[in-house]
PDB file of N, CA and C in Angstrom:
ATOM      1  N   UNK A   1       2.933  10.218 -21.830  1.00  0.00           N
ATOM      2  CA  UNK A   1       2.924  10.499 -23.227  1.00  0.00           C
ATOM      3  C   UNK A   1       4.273  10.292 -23.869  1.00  0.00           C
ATOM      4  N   UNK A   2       5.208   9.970 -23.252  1.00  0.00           N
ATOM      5  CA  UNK A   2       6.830  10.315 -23.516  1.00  0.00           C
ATOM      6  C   UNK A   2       7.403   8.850 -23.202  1.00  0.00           C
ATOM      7  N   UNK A   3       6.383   7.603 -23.189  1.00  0.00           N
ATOM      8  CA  UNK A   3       7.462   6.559 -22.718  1.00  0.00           C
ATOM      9  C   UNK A   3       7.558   5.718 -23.608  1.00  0.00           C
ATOM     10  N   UNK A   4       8.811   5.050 -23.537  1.00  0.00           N
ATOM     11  CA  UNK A   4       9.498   4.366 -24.369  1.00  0.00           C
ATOM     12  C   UNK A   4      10.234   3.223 -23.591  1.00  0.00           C
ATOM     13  N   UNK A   5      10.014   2.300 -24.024  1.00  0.00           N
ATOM     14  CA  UNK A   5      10.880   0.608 -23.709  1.00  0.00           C
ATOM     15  C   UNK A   5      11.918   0.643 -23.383  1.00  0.00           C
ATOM     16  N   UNK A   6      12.545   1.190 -22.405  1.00  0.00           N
ATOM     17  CA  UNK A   6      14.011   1.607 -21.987  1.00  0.00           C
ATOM     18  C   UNK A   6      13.762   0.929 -20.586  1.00  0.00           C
ATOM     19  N   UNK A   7      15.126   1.019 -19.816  1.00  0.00           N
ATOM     20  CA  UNK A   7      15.303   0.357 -18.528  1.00  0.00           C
ATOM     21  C   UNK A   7      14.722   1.265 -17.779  1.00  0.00           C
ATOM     22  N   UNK A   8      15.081   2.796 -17.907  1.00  0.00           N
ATOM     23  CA  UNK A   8      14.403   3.432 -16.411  1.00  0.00           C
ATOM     24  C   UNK A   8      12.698   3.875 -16.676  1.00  0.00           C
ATOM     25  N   UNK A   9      12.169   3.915 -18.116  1.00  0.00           N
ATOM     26  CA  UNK A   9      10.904   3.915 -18.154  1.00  0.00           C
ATOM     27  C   UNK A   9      10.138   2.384 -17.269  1.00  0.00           C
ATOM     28  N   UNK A  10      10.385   1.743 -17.962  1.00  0.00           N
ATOM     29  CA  UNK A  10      10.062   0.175 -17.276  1.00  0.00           C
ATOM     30  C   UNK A  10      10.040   0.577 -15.952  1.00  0.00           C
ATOM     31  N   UNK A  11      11.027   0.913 -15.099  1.00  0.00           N
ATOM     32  CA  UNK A  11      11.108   0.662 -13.560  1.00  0.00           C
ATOM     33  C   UNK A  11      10.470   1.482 -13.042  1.00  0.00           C
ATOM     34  N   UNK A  12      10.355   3.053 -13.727  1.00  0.00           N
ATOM     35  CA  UNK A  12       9.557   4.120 -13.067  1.00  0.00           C
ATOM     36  C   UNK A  12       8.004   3.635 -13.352  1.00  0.00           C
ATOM     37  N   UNK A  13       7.573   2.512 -14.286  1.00  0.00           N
ATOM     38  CA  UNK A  13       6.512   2.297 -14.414  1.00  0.00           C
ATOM     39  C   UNK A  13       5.978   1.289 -13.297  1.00  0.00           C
ATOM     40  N   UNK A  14       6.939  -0.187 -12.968  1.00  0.00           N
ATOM     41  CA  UNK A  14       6.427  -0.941 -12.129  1.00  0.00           C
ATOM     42  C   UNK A  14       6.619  -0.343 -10.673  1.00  0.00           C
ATOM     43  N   UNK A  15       7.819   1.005 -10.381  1.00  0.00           N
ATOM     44  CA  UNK A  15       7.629   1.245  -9.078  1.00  0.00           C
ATOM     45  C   UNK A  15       6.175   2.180  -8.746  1.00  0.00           C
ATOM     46  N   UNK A  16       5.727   2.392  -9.669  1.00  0.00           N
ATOM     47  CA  UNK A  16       4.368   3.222 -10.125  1.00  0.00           C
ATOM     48  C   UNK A  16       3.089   2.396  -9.484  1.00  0.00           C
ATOM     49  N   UNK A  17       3.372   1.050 -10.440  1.00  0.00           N
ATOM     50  CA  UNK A  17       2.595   0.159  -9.926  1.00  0.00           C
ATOM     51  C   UNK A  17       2.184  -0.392  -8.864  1.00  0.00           C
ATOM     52  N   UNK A  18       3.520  -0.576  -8.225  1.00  0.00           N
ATOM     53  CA  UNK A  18       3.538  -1.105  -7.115  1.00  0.00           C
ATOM     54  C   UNK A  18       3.511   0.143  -5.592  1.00  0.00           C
ATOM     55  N   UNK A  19       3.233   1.426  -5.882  1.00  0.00           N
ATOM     56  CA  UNK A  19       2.985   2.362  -5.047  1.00  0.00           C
ATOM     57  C   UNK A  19       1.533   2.521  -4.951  1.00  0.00           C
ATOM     58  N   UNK A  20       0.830   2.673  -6.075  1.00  0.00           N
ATOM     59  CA  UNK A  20      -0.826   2.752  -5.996  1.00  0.00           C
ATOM     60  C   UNK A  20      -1.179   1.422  -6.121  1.00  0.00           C
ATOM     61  N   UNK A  21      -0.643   0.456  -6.215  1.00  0.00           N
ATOM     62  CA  UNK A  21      -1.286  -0.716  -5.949  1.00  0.00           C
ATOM     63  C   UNK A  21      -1.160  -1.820  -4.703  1.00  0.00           C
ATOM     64  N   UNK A  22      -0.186  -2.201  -4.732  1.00  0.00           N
ATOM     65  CA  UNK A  22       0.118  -3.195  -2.850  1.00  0.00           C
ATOM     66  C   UNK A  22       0.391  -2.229  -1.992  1.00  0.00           C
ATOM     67  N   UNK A  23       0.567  -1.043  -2.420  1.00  0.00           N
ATOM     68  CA  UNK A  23       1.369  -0.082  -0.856  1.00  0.00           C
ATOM     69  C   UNK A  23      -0.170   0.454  -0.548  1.00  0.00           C
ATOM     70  N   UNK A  24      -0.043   1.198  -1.313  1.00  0.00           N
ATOM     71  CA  UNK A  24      -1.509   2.418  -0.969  1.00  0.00           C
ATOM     72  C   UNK A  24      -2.817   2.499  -0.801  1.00  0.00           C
ATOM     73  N   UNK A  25      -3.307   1.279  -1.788  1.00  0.00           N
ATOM     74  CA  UNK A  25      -4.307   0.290  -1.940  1.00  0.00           C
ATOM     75  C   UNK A  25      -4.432  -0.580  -0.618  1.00  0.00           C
ATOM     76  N   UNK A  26      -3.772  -1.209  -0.546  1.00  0.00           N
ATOM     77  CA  UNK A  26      -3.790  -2.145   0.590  1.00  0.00           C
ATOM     78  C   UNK A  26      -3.640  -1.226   1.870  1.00  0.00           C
ATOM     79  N   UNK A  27      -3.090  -0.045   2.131  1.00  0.00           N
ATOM     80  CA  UNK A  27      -2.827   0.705   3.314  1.00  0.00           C
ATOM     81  C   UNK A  27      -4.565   1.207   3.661  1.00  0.00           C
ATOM     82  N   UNK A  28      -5.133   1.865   2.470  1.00  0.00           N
ATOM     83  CA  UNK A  28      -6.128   2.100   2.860  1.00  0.00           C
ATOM     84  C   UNK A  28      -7.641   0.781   3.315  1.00  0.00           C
ATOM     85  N   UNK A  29      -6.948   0.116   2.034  1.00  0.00           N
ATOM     86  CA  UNK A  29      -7.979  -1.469   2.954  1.00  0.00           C
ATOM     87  C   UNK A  29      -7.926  -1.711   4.074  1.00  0.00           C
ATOM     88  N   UNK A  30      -6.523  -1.765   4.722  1.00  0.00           N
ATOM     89  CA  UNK A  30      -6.312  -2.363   5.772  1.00  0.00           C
ATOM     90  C   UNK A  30      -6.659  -1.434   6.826  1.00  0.00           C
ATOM     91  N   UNK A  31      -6.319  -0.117   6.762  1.00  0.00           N
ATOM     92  CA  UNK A  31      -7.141   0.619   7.387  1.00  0.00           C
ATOM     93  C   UNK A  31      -8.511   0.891   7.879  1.00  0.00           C
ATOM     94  N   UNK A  32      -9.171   0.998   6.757  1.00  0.00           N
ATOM     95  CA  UNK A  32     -10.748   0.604   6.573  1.00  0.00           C
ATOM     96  C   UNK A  32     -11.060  -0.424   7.432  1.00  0.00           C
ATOM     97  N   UNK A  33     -10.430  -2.182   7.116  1.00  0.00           N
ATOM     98  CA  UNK A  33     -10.778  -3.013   7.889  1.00  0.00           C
ATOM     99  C   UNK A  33     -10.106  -2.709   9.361  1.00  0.00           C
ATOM    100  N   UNK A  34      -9.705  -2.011   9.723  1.00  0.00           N
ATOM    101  CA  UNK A  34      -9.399  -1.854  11.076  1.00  0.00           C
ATOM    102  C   UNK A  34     -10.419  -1.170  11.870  1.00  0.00           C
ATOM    103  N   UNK A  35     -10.944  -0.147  11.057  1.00  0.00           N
ATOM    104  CA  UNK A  35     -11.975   0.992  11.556  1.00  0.00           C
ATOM    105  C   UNK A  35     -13.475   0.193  11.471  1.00  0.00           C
ATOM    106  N   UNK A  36     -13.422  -1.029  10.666  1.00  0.00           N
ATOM    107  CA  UNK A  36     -14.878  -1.824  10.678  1.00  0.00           C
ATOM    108  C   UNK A  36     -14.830  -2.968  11.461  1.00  0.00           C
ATOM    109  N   UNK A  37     -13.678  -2.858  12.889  1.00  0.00           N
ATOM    110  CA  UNK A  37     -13.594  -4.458  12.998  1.00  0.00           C
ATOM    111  C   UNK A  37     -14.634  -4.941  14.114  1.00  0.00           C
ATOM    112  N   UNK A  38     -15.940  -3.928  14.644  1.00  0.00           N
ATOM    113  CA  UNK A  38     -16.604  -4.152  15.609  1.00  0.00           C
ATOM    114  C   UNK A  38     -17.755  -4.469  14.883  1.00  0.00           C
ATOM    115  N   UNK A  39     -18.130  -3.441  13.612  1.00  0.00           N
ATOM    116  CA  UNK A  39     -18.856  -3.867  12.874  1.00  0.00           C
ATOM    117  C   UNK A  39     -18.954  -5.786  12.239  1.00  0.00           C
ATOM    118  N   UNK A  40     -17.575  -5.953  11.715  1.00  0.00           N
ATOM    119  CA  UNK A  40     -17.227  -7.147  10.697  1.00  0.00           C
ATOM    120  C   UNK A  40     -17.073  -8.267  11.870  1.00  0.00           C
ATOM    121  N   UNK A  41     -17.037  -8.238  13.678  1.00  0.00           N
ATOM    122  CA  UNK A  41     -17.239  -9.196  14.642  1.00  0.00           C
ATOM    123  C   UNK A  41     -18.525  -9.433  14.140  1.00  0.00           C
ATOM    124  N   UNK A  42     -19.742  -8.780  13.912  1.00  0.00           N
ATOM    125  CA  UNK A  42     -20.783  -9.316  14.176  1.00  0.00           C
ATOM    126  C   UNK A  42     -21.247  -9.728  12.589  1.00  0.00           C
ATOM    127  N   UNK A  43     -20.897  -8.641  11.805  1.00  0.00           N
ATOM    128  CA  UNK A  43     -21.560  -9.514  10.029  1.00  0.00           C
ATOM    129  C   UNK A  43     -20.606 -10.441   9.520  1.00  0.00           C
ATOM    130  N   UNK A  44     -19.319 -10.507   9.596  1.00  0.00           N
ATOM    131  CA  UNK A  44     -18.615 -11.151   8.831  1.00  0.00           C
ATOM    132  C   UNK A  44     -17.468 -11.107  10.119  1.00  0.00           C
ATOM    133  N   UNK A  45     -17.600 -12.725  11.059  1.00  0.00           N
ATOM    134  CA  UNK A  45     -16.820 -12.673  12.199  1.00  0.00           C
ATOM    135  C   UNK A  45     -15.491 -13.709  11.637  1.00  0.00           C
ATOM    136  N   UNK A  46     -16.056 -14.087  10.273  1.00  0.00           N
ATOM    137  CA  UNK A  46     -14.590 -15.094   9.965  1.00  0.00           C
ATOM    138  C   UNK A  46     -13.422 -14.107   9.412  1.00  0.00           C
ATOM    139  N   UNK A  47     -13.687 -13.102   9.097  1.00  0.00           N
ATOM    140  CA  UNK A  47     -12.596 -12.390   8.364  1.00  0.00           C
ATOM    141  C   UNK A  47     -11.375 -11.902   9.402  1.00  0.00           C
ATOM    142  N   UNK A  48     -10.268 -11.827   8.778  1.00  0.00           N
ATOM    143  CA  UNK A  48      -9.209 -12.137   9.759  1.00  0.00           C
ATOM    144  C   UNK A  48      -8.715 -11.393  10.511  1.00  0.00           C
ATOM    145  N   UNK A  49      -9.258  -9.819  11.132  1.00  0.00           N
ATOM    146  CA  UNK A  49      -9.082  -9.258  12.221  1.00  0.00           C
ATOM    147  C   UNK A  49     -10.316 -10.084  13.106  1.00  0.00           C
ATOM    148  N   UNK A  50     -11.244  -9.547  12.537  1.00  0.00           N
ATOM    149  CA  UNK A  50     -12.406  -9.747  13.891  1.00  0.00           C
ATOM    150  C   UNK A  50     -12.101 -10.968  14.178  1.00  0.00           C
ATOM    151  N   UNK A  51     -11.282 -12.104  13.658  1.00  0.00           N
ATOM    152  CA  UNK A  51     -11.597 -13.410  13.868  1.00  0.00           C
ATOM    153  C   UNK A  51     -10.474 -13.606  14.830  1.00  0.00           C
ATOM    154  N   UNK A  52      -9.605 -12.482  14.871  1.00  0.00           N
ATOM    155  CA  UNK A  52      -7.929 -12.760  15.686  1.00  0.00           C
ATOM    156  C   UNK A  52      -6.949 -13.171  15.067  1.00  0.00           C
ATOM    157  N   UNK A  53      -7.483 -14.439  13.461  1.00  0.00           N
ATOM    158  CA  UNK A  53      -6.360 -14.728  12.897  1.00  0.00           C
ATOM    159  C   UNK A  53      -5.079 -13.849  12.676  1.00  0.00           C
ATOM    160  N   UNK A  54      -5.434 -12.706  13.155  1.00  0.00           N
ATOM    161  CA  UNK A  54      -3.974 -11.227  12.916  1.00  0.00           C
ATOM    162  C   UNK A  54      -4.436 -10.399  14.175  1.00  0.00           C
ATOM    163  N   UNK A  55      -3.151 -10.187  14.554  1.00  0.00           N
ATOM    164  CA  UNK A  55      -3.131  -9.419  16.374  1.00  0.00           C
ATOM    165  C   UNK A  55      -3.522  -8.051  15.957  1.00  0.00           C
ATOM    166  N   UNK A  56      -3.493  -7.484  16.819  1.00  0.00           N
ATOM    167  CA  UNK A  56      -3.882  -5.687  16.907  1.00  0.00           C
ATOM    168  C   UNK A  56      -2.370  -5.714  16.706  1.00  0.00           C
ATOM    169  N   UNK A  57      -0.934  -5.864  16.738  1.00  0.00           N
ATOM    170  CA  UNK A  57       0.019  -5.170  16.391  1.00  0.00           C
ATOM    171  C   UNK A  57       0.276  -5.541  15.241  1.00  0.00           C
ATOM    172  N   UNK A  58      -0.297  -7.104  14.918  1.00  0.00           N
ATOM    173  CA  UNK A  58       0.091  -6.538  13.259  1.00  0.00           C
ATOM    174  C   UNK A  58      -0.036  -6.265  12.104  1.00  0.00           C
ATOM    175  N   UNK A  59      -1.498  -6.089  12.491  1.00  0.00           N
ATOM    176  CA  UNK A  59      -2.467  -4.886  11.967  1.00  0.00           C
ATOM    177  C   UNK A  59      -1.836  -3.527  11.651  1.00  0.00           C
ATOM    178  N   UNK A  60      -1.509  -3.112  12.897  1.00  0.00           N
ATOM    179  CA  UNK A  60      -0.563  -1.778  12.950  1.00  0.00           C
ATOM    180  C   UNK A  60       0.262  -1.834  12.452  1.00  0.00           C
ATOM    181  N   UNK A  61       1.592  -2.678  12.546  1.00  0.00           N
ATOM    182  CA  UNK A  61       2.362  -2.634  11.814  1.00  0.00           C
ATOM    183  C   UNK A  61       2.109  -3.157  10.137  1.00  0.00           C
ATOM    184  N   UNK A  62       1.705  -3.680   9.528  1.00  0.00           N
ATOM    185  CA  UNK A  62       1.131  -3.440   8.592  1.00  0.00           C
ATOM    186  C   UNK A  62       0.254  -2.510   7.861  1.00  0.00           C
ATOM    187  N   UNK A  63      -0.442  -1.646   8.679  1.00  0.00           N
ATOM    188  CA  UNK A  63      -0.383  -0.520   8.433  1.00  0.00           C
ATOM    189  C   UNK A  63       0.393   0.801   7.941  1.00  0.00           C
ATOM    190  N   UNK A  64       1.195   0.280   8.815  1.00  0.00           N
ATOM    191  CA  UNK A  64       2.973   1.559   8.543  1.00  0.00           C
ATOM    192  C   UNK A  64       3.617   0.895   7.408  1.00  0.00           C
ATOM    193  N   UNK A  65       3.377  -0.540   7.433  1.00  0.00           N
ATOM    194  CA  UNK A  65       4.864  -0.763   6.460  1.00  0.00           C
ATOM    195  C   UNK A  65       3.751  -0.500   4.868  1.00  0.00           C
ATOM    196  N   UNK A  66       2.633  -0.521   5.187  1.00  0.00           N
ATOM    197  CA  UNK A  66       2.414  -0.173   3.638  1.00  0.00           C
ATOM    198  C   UNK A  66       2.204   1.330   3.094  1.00  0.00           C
ATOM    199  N   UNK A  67       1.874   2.053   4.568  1.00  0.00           N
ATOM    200  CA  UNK A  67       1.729   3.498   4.161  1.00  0.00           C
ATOM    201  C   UNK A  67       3.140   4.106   3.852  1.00  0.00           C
ATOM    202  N   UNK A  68       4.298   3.556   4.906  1.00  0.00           N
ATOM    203  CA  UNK A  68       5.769   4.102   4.716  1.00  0.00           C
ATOM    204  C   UNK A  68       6.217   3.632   3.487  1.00  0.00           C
ATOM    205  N   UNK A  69       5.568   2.467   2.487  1.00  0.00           N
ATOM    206  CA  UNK A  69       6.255   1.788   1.616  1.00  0.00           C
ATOM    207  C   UNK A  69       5.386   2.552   0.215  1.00  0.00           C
ATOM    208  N   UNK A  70       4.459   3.083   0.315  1.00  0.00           N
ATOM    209  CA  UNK A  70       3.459   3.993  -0.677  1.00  0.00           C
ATOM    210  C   UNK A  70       4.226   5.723  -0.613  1.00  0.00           C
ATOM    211  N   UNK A  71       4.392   5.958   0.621  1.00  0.00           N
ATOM    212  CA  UNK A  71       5.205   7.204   0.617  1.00  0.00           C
ATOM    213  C   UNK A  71       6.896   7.390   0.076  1.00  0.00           C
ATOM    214  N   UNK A  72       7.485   6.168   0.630  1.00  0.00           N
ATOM    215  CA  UNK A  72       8.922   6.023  -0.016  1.00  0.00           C
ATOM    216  C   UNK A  72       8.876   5.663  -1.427  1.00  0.00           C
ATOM    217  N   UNK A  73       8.148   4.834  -2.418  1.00  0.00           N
ATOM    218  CA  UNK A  73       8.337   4.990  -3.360  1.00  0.00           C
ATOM    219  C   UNK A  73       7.568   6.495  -4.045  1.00  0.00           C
ATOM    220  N   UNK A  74       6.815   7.078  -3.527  1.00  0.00           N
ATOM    221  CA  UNK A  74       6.593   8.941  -4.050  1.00  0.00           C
ATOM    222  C   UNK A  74       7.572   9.305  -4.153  1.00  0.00           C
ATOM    223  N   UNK A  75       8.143   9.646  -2.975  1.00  0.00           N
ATOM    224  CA  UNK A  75       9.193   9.992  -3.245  1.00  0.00           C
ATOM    225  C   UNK A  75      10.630   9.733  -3.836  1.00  0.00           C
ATOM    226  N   UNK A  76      10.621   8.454  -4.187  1.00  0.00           N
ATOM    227  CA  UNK A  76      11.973   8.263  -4.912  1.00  0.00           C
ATOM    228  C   UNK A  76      11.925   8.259  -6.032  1.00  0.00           C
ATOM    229  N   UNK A  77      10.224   8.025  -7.254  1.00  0.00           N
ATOM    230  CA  UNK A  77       9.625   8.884  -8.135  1.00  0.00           C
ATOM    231  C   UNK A  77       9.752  10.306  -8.894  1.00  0.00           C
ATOM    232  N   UNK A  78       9.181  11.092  -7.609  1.00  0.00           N
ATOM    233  CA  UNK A  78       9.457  12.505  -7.299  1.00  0.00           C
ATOM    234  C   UNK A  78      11.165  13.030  -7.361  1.00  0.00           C
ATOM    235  N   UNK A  79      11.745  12.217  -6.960  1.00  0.00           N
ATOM    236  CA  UNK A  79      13.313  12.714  -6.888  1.00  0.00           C
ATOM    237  C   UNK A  79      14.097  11.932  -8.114  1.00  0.00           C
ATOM    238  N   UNK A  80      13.334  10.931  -8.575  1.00  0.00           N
ATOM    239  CA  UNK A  80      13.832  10.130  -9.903  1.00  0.00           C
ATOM    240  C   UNK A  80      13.166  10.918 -10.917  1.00  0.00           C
ATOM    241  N   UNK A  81      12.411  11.731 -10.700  1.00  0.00           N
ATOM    242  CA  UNK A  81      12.113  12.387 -11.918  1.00  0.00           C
ATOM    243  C   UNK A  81      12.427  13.744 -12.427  1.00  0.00           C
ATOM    244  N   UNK A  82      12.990  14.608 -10.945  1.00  0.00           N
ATOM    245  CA  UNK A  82      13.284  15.504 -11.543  1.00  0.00           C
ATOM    246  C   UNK A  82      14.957  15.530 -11.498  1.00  0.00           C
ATOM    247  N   UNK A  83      15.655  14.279 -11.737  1.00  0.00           N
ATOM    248  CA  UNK A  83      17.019  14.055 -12.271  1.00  0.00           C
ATOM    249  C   UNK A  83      17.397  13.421 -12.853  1.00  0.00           C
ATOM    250  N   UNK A  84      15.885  13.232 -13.611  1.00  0.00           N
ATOM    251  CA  UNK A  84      15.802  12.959 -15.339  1.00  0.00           C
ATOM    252  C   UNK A  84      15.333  14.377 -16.053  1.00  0.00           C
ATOM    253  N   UNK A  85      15.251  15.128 -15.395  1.00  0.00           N
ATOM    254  CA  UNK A  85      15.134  16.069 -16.232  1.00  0.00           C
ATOM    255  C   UNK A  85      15.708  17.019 -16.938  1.00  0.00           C
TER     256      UNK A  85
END
């Protein structure tokens, strides 16, 4: 309700963006497709776990780097906001 066209509104907005959207979003997709990949071998075997095109590690690690990358920007949010206050 309070934002205005300034430099740190802007940035608190796209790091906003980019926390519920490529980090958190994608952490839980990728998750999901990890937990369906016995299922998605047999209905949908081209998609790119069941198919191998992507290993079991880096799956995992893609996993972390988007959940650690959804949690680090919370928090630098969370700590950018209350020293704007």
């Amino acid at each position: 309700g309070n934002f205005q066209w300034n430099f740190e509104d802007v940035a608190k907005s796209i790091l906003c963006m980019m926390m519920s959207g490529p980090f958190l979003t994608g952490y839980t997709q990728t998750l999901n497709d990890w937990y369906d990949r016995e299922i998605d071998a047999i209905n949908e075997p081209y998609r790119p776990i069941p198919s191998g095109a992507i290993s079991e590690n880096e799956v995992i690690t893609q996993i972390w780097v988007l959940l650690l990358g959804g949690l680090t920007s919370a928090g630098i949010l969370d700590i950018w906001d209350m020293i704007s206050l």
